[in-house]
Protein backbone atom coordinates (compact mmCIF):
# COMPACT_ATOMS: atom_id res chain seq x y z
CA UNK A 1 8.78 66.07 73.75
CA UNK A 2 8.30 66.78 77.17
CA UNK A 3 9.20 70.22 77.93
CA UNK A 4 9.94 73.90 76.39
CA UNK A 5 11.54 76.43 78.55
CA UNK A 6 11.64 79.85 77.15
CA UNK A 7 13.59 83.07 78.45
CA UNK A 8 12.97 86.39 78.65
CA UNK A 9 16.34 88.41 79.73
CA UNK A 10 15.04 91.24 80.51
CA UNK A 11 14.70 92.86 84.68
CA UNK A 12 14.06 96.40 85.83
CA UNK A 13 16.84 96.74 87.74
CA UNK A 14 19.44 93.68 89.17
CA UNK A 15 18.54 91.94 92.34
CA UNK A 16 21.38 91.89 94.58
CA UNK A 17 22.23 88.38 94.37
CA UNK A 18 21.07 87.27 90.94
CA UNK A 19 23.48 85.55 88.62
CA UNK A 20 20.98 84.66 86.01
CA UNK A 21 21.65 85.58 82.28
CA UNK A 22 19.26 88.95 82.36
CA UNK A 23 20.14 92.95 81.50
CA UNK A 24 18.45 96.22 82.93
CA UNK A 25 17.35 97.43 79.65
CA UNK A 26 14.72 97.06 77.42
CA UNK A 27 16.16 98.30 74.55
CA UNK A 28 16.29 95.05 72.61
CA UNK A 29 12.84 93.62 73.30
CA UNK A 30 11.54 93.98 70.31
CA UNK A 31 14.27 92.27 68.23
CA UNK A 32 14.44 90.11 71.26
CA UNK A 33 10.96 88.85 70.83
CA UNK A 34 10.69 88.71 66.92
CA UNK A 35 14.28 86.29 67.16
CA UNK A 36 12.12 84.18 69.91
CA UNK A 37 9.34 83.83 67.97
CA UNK A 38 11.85 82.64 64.72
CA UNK A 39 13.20 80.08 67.13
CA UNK A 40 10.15 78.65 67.94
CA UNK A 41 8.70 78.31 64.87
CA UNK A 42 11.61 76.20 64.05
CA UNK A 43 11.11 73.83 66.41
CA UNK A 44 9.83 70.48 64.97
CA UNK A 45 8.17 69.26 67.79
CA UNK A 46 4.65 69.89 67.40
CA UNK A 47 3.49 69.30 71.01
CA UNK A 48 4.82 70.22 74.71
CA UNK A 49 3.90 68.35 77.92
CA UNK A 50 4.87 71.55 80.19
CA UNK A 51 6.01 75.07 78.70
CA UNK A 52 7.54 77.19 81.31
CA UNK A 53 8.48 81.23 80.71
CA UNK A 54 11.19 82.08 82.98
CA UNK A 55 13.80 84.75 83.01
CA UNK A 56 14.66 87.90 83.96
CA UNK A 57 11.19 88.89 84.12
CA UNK A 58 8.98 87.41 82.04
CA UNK A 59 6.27 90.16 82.56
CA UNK A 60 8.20 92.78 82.14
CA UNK A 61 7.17 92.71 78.52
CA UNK A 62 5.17 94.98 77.10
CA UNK A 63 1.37 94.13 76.31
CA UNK A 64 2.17 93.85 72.69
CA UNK A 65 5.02 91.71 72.82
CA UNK A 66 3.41 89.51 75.78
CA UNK A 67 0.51 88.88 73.25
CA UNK A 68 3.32 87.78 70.36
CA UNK A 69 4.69 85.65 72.14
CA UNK A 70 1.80 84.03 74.01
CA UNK A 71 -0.16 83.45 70.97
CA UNK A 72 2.92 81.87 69.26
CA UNK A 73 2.69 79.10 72.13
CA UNK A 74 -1.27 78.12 71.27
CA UNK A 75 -0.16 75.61 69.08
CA UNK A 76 1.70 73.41 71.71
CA UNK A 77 -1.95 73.30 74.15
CA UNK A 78 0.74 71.38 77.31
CA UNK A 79 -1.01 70.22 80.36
CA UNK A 80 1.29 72.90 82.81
CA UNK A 81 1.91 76.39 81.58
CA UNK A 82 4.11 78.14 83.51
CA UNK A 83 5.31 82.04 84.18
CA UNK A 84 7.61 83.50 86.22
CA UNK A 85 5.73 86.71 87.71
CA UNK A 86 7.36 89.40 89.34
CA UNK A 87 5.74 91.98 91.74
CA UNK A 88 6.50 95.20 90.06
CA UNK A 89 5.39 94.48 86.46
CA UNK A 90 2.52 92.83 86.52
CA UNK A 91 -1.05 93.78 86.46
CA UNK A 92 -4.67 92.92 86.04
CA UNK A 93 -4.46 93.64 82.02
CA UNK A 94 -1.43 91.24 82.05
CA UNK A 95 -3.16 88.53 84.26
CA UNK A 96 -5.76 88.83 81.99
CA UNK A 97 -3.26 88.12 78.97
CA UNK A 98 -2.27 85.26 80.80
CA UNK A 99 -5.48 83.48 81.14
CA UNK A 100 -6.58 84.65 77.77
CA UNK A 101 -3.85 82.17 76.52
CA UNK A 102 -3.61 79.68 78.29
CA UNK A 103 -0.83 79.73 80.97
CA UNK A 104 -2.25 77.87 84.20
CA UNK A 105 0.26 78.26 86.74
CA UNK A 106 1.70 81.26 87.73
CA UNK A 107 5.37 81.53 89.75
CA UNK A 108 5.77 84.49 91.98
CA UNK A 109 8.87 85.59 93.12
CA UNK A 110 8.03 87.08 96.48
CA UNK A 111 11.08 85.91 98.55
CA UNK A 112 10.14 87.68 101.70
CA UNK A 113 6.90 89.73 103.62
CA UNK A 114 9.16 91.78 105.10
CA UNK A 115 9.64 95.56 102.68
CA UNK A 116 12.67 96.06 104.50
CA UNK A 117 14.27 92.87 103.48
CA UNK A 118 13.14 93.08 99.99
CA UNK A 119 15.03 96.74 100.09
CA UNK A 120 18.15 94.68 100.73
CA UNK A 121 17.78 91.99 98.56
CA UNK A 122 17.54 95.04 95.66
CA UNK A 123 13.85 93.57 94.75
CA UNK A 124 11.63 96.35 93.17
CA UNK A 125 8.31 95.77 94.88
CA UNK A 126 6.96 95.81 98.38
CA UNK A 127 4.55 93.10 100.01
CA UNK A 128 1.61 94.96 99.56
CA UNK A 129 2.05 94.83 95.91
CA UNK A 130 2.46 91.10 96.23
CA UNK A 131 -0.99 90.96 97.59
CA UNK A 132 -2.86 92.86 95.36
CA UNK A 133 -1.47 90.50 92.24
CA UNK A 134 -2.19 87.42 94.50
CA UNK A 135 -5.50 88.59 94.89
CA UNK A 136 -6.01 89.74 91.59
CA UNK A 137 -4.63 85.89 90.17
CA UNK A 138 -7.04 84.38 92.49
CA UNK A 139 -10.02 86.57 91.69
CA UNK A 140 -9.39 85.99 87.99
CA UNK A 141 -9.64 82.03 88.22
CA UNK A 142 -5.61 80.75 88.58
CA UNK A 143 -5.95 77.73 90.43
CA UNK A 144 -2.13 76.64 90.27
CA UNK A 145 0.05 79.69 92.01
CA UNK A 146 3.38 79.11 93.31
CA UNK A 147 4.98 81.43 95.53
CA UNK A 148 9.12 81.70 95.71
CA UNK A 149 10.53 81.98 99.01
CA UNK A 150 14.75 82.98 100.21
CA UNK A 151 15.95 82.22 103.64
CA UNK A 152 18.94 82.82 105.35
CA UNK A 153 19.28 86.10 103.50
CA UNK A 154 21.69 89.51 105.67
CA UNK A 155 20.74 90.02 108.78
CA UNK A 156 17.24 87.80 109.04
CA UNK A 157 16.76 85.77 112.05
CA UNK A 158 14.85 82.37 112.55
CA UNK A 159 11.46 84.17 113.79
CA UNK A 160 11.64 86.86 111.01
CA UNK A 161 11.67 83.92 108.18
CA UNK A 162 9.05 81.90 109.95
CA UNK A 163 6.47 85.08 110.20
CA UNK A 164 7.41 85.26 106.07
CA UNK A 165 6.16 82.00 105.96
CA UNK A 166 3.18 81.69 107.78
CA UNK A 167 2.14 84.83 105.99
CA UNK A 168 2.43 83.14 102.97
CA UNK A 169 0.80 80.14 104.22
CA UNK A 170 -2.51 81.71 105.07
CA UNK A 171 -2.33 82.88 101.53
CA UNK A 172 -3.08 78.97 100.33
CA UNK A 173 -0.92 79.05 97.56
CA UNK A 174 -1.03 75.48 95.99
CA UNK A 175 2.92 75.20 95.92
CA UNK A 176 6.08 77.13 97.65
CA UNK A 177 9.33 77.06 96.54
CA UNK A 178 12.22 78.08 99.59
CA UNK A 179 15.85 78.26 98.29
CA UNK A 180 18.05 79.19 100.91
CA UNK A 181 20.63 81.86 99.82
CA UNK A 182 23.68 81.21 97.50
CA UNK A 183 26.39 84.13 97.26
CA UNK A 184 27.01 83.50 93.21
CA UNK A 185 30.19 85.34 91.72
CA UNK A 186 29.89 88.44 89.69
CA UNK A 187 26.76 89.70 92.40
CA UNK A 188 26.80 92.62 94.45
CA UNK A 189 26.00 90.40 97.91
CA UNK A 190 29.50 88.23 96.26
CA UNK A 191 31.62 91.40 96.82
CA UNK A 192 30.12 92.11 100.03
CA UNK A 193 30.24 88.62 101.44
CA UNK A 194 34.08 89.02 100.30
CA UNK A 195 34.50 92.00 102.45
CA UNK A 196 32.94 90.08 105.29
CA UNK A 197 29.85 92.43 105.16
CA UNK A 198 27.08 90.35 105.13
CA UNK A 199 25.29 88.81 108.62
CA UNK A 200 24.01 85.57 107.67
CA UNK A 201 23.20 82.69 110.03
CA UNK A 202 25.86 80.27 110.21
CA UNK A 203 25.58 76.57 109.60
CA UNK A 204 23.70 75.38 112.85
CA UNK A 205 21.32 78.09 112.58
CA UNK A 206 20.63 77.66 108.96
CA UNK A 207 19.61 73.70 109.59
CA UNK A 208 17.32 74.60 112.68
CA UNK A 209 15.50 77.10 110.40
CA UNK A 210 15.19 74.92 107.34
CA UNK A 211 13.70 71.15 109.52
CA UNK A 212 11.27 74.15 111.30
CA UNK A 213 10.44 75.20 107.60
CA UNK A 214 9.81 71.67 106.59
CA UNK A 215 7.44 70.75 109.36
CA UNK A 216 5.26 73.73 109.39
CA UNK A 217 4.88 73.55 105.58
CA UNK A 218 4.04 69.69 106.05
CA UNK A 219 1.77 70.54 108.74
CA UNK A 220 -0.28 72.54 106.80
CA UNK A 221 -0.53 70.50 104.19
CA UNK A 222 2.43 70.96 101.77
CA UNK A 223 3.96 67.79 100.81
CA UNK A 224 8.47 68.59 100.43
CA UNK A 225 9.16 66.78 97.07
CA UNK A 226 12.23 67.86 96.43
CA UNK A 227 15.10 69.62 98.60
CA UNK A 228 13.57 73.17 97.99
CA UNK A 229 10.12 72.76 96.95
CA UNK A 230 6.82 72.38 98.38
CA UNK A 231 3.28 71.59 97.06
CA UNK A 232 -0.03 70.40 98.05
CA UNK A 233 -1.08 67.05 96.41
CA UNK A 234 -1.27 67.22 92.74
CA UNK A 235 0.00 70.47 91.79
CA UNK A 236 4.04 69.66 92.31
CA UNK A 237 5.97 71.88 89.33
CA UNK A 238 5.78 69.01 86.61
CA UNK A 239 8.17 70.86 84.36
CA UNK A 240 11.07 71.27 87.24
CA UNK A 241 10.25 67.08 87.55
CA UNK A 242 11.28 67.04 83.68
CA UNK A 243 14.68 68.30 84.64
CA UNK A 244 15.04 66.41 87.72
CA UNK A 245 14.26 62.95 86.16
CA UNK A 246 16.37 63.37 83.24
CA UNK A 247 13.51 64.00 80.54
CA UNK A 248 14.04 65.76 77.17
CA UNK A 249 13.49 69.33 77.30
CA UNK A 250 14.05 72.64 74.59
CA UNK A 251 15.21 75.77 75.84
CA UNK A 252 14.59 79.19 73.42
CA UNK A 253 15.90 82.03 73.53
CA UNK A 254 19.38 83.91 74.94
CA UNK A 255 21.29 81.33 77.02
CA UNK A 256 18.98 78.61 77.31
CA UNK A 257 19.87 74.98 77.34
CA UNK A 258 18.79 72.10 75.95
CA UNK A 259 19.05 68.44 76.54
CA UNK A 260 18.00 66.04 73.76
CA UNK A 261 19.15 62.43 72.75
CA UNK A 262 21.95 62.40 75.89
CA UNK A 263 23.01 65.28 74.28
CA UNK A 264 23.34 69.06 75.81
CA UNK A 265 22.90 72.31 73.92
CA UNK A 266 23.48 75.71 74.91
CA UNK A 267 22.53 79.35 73.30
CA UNK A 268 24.86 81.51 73.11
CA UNK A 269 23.95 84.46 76.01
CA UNK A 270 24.62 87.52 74.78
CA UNK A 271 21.42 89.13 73.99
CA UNK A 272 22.86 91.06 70.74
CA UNK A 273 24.66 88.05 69.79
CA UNK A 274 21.44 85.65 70.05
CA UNK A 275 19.18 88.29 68.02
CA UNK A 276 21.94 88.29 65.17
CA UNK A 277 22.59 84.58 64.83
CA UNK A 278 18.76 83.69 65.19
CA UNK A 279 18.42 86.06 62.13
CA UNK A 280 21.19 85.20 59.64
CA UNK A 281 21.40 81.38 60.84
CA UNK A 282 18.10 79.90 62.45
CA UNK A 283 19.87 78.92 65.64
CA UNK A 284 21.90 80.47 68.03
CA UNK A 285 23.57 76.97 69.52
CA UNK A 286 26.96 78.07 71.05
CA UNK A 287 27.92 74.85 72.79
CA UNK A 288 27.34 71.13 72.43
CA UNK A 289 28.04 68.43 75.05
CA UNK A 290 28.07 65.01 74.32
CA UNK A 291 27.69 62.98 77.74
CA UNK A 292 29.50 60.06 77.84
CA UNK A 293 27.70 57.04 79.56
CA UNK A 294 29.54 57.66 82.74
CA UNK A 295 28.39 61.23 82.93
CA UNK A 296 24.90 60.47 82.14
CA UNK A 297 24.63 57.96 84.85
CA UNK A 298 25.73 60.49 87.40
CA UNK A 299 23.25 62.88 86.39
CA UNK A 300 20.82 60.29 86.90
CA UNK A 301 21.60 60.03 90.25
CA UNK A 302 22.51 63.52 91.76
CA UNK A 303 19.29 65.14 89.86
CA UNK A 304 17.44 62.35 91.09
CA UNK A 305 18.22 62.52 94.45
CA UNK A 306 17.10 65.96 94.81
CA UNK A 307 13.48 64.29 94.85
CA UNK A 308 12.10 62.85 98.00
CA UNK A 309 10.94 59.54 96.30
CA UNK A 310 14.54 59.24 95.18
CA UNK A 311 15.93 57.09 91.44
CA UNK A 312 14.41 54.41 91.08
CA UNK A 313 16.24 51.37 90.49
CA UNK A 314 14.59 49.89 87.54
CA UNK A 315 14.47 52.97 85.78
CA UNK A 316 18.08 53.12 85.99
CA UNK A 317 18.60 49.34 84.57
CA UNK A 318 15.97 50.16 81.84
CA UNK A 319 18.26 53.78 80.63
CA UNK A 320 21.38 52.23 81.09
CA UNK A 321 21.29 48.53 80.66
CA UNK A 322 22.90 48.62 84.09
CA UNK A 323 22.71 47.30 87.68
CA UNK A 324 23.20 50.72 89.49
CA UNK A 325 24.52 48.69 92.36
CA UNK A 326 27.19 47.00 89.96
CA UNK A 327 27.92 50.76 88.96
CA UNK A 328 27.40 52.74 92.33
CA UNK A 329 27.64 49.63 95.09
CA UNK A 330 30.71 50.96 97.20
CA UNK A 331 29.24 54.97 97.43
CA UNK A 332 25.46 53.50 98.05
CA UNK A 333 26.58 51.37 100.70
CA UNK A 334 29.04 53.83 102.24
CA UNK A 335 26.70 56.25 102.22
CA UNK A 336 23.69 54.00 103.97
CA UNK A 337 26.01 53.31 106.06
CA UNK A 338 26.40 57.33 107.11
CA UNK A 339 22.96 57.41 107.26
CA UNK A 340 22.61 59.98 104.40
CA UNK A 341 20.88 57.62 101.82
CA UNK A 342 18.34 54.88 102.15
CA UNK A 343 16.51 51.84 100.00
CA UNK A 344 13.08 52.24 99.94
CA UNK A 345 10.95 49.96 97.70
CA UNK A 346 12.78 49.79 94.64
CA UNK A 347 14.13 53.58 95.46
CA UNK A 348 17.07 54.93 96.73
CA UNK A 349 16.62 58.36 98.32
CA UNK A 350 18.03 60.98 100.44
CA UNK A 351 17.63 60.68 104.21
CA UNK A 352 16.49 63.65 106.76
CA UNK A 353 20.19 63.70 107.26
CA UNK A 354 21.19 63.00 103.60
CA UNK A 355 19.11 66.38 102.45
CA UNK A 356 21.05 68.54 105.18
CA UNK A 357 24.34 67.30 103.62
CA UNK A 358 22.86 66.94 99.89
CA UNK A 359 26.02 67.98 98.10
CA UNK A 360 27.77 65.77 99.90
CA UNK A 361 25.75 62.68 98.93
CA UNK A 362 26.02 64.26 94.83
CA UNK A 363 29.79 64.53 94.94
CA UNK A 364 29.97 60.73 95.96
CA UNK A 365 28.89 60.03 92.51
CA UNK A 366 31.32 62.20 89.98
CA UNK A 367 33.81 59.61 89.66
């Protein structure tokens, strides 16, 4: 099996403009953690490529349950460990958890330098405490650090995400992640962007800031290998390829998915809910989607596209017994033809264009 995600709901308080499946309160992370730990030991699969511990807040946990859960995962020994780290609720007795078992990559969500953007954004640290886990990570040996990036966020210009950036880049993190910023329902920044409350840079702006984003990063050495991600050679986020080249993956714990067989599976999200049914049944599966060969194709091809090197043809004839130009000739060529895909090799990938106007390119093929 390839990967294992596992999630931890749990935040200290609600960023502004998250949508993910996470509560402000700890209440339940106990229970939480003993149901996780019952889930994975289920799992057949006896060995992991990539494990990544996302959330929420992954170390927001306490010591004791950090330990639980991290020595449950010894077992699987995958090439890329992954955790999301937060600013806030980490420390050098965590880090030292960390490297104690195993986890060699580390995912920081920074999203600016600036304190008084973070204040907006609803984060709970400051820069400064950035730096000192940075530091600490380095100092204690973790050679594989991303660090997570937002642009276009209320009232930032073009210089003020740039001096973010090049802050971070004299860091020498080994990967950066920069997601520009999507107003999700059921958000605080969704109600205010419906009351017409919050500045951001409109759609010209936006593109100037995100090609001088991509050729700074490449000019210091970070290779773009996928619309939003960044990485010097060799440490790319081989778990987030998994999902992006339509790999088998397991997801644990409240709300995670899970795609197996051409088959997707869903845990039911409700925190309460996915501690009771773990107990009393062994699973907490709430939905099951079979894709049909038609939608499987087309996940294929918009996931892949998000890559720079693109689907590659053969790989599409060997999945699907199919010529992907017999399947997709008439939206490939039309979209060549608007200059927002290209051949390459025995690749088909996004253009310079093609990446400003992505979801345009992924639409073409839901037929």
């Amino acid at each position: 099996m390839k990967g294992l995600y596992i999630h931890i709901p749990f935040c200290k308080s609600k960023c502004y403009y998250c949508d993910f499946n996470s509560i402000v309160n700890t209440e339940y992370q106990d229970e939480y953690i003993e149901a996780l730990l019952r889930e994975i030991n289920l799992l057949e699969e006896k060995q992991f490529d990539t494990i990544f511990i996302g959330g929420g807040t992954p170390t927001i946990l306490s010591i004791k349950n950090l330990e639980k859960l991290l020595s449950s995962l010894e077992k699987f020994t995958p090439k890329e460990f992954t955790i999301e780290a937060n600013p806030g609720t980490l420390n050098l007795e965590k880090l030292n958890m960390l490297k104690k078992y195993g986890v060699n990559r580390l995912s920081i969500g920074l999203q600016s330098t600036d304190n008084k953007v973070l204040k907006k954004l609803g984060r709970i640290h400051t820069y400064e405490q950035f730096l000192i886990n940075f530091k600490d990570a380095k100092s204690l040996g973790f050679k594989n650090i991303n660090v997570d990036l937002m642009f276009n966020l209320p009232d930032q210009n073009v210089n003020e995400f740039i001096e973010t950036l090049l802050n971070v880049i004299k860091l020498e993190p080994q990967h950066i992640s920069c997601y520009s910023l999507i107003i999700e329902e059921d958000t605080r920044f969704y109600n205010l962007y419906q009351n017409d409350e919050l500045n951001l840079l409109d759609e010209e702006e936006e593109r100037l800031l995100y090609h001088t984003m991509i050729n700074l990063l490449k000019e210091n050495g970070y290779n773009q290998y996928e619309i939003s991600n960044f990485a010097k050679i060799g440490y790319e986020c081989r778990h987030n390829i998994i999902y992006w080249s339509d790999d088998e993956y397991i997801g644990v714990g409240a709300g995670a998915h899970s795609y197996i067989n051409g088959i997707r599976y869903s845990n039911v999200k409700d925190i309460k809910k996915y501690i009771y049914n773990i107990k009393n049944y062994g699973n907490a599966i709430e939905e099951k989607n079979i894709l049909t060969k038609e939608e499987h194709m087309a996940e294929f091809m918009f996931l892949g596209l998000r890559m720079n090197c693109g689907i590659n043809i053969n790989k599409f004839k060997s999945k699907f017994n199919e010529d992907v130009m017999q399947v997709y000739g008439n939206e490939i060529l039309d979209l060549i033809d608007k200059g927002l895909i290209e051949k390459y090799g025995e690749n088909i990938r996004l253009t310079e264009k093609g990446r400003d106007l992505s979801n345009l390119v992924f639409v073409s093929f839901l037929k």
